[in-house]
PDB file of N, CA and C in Angstrom:
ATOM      1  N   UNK A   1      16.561 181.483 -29.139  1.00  0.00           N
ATOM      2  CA  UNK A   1      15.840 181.530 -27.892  1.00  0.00           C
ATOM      3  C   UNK A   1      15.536 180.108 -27.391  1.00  0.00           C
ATOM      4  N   UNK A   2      15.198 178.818 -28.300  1.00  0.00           N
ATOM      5  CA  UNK A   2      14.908 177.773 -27.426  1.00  0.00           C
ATOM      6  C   UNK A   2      15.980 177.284 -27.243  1.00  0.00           C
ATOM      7  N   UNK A   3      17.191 177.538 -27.482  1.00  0.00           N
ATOM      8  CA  UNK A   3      18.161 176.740 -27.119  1.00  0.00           C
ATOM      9  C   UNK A   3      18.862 177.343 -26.013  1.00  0.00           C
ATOM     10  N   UNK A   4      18.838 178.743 -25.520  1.00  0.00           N
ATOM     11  CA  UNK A   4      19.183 179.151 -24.458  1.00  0.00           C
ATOM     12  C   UNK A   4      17.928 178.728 -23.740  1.00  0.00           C
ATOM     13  N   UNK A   5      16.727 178.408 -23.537  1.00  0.00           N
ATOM     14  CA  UNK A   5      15.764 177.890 -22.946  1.00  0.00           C
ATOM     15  C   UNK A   5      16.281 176.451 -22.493  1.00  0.00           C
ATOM     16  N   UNK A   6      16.184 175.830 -23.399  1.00  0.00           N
ATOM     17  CA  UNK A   6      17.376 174.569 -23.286  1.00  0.00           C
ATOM     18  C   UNK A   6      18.003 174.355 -22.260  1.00  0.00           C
ATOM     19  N   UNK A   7      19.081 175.011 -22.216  1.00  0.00           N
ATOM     20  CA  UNK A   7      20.341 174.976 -21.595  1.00  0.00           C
ATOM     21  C   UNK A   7      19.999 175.394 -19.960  1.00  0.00           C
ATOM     22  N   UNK A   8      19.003 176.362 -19.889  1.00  0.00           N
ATOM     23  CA  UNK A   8      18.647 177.120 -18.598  1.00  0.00           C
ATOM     24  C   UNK A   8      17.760 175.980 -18.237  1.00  0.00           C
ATOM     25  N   UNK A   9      16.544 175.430 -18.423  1.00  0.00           N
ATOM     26  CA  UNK A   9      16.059 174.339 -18.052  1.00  0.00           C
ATOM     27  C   UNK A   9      16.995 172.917 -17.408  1.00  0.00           C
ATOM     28  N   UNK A  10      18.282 173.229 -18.418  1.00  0.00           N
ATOM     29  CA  UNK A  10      18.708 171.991 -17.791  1.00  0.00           C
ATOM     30  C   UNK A  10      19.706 171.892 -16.686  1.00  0.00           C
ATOM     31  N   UNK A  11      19.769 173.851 -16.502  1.00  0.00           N
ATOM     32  CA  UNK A  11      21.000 173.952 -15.962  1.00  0.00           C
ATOM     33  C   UNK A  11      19.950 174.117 -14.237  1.00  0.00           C
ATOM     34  N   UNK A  12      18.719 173.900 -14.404  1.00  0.00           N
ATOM     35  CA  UNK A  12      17.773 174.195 -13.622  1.00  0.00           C
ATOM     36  C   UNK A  12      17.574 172.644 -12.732  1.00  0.00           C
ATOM     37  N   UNK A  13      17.688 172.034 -13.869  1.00  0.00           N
ATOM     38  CA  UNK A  13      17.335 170.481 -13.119  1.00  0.00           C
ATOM     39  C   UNK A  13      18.414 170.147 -12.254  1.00  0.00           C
ATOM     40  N   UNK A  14      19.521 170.443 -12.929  1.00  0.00           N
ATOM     41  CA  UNK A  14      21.073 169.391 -12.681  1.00  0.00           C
ATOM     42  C   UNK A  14      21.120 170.339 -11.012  1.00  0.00           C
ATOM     43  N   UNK A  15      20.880 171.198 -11.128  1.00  0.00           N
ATOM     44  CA  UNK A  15      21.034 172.248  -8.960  1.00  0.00           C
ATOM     45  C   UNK A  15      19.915 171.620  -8.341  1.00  0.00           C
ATOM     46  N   UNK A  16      18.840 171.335  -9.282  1.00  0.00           N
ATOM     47  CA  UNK A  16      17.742 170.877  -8.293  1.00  0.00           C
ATOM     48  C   UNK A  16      18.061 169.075  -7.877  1.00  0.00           C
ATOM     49  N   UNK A  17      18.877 168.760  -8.887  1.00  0.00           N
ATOM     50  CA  UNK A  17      18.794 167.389  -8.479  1.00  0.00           C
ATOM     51  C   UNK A  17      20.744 167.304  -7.330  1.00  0.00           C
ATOM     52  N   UNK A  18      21.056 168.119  -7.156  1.00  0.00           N
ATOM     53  CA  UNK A  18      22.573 168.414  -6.328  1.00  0.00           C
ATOM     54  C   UNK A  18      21.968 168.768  -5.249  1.00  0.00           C
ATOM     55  N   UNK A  19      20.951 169.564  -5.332  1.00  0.00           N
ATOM     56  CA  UNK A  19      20.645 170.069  -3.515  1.00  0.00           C
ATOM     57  C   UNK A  19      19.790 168.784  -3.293  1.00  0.00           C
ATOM     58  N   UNK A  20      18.888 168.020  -3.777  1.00  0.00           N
ATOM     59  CA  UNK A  20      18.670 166.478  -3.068  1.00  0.00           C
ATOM     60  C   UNK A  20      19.438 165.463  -2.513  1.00  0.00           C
ATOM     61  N   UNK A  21      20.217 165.461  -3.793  1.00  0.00           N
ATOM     62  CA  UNK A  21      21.364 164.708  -3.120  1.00  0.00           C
ATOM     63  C   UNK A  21      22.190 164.839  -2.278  1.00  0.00           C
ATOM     64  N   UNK A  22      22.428 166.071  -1.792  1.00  0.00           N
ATOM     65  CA  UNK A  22      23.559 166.638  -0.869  1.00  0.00           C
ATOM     66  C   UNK A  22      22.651 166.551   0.286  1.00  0.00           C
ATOM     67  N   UNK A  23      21.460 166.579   0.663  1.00  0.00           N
ATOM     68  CA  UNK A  23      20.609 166.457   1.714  1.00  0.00           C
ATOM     69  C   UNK A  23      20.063 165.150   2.066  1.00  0.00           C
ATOM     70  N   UNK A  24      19.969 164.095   1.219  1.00  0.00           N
ATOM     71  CA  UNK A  24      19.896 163.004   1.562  1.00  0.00           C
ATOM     72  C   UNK A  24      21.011 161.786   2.326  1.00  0.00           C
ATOM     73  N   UNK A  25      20.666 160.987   2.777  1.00  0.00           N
ATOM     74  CA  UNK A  25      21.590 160.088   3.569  1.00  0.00           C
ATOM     75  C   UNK A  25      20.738 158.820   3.557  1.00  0.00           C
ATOM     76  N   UNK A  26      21.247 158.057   3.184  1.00  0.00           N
ATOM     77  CA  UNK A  26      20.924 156.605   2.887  1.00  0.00           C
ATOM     78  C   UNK A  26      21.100 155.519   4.122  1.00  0.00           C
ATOM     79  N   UNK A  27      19.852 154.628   4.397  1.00  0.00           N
ATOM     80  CA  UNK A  27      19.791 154.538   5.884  1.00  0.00           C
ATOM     81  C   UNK A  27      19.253 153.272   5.640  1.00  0.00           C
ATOM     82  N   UNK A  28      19.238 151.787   6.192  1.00  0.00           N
ATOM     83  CA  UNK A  28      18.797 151.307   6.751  1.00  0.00           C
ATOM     84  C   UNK A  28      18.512 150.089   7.580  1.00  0.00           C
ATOM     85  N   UNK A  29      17.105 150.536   8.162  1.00  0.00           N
ATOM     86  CA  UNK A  29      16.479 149.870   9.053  1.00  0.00           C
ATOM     87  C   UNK A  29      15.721 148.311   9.080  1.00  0.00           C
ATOM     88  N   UNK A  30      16.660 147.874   9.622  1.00  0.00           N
ATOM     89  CA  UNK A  30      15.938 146.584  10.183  1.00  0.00           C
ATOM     90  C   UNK A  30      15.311 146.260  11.224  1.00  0.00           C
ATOM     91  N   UNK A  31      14.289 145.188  11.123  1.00  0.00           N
ATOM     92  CA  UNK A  31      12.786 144.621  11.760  1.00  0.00           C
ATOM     93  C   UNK A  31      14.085 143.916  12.854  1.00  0.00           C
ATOM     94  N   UNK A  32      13.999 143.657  14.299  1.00  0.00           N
ATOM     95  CA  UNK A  32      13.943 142.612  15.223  1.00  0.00           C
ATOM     96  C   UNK A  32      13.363 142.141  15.130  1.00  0.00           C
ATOM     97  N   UNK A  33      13.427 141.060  16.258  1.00  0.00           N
ATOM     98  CA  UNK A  33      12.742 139.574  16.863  1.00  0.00           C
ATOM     99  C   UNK A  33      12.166 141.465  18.072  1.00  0.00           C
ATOM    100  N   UNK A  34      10.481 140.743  18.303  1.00  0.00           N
ATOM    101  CA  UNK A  34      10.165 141.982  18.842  1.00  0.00           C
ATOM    102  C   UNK A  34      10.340 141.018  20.575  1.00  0.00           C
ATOM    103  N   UNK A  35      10.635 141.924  21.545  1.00  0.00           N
ATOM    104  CA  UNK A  35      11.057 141.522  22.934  1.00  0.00           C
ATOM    105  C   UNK A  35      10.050 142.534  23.613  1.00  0.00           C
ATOM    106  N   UNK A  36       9.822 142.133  25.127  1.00  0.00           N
ATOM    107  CA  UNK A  36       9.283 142.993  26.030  1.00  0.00           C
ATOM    108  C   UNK A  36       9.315 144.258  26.009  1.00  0.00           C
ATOM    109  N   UNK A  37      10.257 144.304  25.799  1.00  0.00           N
ATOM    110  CA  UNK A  37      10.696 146.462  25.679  1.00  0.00           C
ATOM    111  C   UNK A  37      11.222 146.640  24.303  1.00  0.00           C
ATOM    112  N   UNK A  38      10.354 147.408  23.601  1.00  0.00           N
ATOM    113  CA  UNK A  38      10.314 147.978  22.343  1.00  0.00           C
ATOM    114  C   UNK A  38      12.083 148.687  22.107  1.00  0.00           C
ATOM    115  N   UNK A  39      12.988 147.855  21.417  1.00  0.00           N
ATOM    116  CA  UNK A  39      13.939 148.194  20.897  1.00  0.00           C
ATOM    117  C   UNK A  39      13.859 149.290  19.386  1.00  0.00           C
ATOM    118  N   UNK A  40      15.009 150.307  19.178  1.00  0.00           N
ATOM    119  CA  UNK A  40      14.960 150.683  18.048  1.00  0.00           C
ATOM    120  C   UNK A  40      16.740 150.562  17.624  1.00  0.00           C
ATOM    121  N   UNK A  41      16.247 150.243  16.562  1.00  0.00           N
ATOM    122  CA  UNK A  41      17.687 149.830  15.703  1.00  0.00           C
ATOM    123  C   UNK A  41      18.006 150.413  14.657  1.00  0.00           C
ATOM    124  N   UNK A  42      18.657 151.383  14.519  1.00  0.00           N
ATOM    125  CA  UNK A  42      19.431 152.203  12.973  1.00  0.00           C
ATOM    126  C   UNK A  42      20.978 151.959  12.934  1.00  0.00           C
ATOM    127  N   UNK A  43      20.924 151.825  11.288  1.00  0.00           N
ATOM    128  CA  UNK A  43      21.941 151.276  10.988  1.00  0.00           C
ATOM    129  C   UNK A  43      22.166 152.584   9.871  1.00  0.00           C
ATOM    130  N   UNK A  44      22.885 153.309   9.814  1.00  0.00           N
ATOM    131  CA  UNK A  44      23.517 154.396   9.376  1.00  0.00           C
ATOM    132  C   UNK A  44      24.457 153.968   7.867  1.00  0.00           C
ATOM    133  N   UNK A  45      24.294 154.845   7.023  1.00  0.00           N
ATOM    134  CA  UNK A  45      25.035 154.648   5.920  1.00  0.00           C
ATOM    135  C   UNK A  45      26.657 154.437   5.946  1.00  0.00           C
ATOM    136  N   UNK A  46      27.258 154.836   6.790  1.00  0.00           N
ATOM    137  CA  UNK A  46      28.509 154.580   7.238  1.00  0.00           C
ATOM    138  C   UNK A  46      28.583 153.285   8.112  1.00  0.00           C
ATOM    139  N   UNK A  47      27.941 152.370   8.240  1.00  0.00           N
ATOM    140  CA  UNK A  47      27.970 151.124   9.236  1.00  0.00           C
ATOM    141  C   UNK A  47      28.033 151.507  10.893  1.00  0.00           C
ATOM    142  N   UNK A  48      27.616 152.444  11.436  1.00  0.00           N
ATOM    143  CA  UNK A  48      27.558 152.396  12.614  1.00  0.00           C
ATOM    144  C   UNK A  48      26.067 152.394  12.630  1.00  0.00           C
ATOM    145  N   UNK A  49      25.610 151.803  14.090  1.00  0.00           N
ATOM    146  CA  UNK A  49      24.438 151.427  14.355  1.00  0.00           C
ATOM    147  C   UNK A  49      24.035 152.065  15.522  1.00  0.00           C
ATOM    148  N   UNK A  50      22.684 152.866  15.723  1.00  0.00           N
ATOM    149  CA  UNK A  50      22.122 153.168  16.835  1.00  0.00           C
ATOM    150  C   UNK A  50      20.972 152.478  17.501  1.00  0.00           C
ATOM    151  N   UNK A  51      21.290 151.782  18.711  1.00  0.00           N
ATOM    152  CA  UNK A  51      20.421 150.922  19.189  1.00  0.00           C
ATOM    153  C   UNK A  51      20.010 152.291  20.632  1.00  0.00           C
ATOM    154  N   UNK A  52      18.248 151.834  20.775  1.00  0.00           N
ATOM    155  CA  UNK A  52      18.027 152.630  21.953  1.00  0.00           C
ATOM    156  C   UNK A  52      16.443 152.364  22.341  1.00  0.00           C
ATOM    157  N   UNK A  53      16.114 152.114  23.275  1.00  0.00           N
ATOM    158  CA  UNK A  53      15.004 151.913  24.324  1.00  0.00           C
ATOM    159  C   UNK A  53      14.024 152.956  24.111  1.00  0.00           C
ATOM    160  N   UNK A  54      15.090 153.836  24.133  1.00  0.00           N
ATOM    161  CA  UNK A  54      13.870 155.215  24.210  1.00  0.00           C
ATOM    162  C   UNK A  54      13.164 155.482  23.402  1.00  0.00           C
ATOM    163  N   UNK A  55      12.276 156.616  23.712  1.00  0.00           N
ATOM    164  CA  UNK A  55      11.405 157.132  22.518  1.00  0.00           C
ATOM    165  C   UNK A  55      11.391 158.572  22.428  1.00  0.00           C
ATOM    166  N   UNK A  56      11.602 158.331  20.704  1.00  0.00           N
ATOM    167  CA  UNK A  56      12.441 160.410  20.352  1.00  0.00           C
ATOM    168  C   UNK A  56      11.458 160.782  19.688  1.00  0.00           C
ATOM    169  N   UNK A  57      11.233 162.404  19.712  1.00  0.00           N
ATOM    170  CA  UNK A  57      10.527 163.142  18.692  1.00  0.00           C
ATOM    171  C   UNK A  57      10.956 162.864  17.679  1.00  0.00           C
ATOM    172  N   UNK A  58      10.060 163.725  16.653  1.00  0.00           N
ATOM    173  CA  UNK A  58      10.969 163.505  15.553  1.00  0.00           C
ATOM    174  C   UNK A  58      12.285 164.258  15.319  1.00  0.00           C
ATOM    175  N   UNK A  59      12.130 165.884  16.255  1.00  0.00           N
ATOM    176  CA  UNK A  59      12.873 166.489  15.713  1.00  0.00           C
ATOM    177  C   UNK A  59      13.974 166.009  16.593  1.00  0.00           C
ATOM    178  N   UNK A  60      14.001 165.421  17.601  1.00  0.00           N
ATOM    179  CA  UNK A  60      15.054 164.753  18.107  1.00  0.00           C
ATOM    180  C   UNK A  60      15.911 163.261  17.061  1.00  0.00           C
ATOM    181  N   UNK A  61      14.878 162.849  17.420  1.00  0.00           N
ATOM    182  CA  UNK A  61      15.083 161.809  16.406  1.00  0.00           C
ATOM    183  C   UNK A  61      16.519 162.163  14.955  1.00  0.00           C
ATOM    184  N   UNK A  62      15.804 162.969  14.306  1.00  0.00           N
ATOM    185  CA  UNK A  62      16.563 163.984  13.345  1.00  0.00           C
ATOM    186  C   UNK A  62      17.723 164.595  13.939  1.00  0.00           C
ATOM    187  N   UNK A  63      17.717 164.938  14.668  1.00  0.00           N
ATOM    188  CA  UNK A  63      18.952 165.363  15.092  1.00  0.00           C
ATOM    189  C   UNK A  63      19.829 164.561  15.770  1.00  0.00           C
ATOM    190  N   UNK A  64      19.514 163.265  16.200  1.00  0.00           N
ATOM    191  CA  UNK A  64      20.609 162.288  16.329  1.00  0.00           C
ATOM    192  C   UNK A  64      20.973 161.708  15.430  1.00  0.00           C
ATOM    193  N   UNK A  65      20.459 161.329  14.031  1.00  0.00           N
ATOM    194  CA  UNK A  65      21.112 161.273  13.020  1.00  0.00           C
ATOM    195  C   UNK A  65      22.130 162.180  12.588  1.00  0.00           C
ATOM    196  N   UNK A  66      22.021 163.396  12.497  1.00  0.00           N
ATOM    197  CA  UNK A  66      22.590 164.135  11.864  1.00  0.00           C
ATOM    198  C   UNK A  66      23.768 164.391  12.934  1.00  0.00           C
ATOM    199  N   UNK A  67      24.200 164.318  14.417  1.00  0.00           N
ATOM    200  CA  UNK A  67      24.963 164.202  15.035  1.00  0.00           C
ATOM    201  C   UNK A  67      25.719 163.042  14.643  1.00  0.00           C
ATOM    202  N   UNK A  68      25.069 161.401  14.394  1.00  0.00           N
ATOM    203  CA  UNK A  68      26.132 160.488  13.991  1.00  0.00           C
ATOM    204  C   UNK A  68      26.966 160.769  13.087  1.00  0.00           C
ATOM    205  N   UNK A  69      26.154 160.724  11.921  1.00  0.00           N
ATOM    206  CA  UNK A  69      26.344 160.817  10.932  1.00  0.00           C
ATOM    207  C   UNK A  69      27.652 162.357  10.333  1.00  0.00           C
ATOM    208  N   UNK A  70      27.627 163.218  11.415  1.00  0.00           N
ATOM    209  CA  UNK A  70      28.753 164.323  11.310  1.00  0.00           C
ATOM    210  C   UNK A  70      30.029 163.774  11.687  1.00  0.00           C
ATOM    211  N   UNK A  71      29.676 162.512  13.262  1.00  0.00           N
ATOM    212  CA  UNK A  71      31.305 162.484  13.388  1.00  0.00           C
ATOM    213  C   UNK A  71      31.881 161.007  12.542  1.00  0.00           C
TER     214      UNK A  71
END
């Protein structure tokens, strides 16, 4: 019994630690020189960069990542 305990515990961690990783995306963000109009700058794990003026929700926000980052 503890060794099928064992095995199920670990077979418990190794999915829990695959669905983090498969949901995460590695990102980042650098500080400007700050200017008159509040710039935002992301730099995406694939080297493309989103520069933009505006200001996003979050759930917007989130979802323009996840649009770059698809194509």
């Amino acid at each position: 019994m503890t060794t099928f305990d064992y095995y199920r515990q670990r077979s418990k961690r190794k999915a829990a630690a695959q669905r983090r990783a498969a949901g995460l995306v590695k990102v980042k963000i650098e500080a400007a020189p700050m200017q008159a109009q509040s710039v935002l700058t992301l730099t995406l794990a694939n080297g493309r960069r989103i520069e933009s003026a505006w200001s996003f929700s979050d759930a917007d926000f989130a979802r323009l990542i996840r649009i770059a980052e698809a194509v």
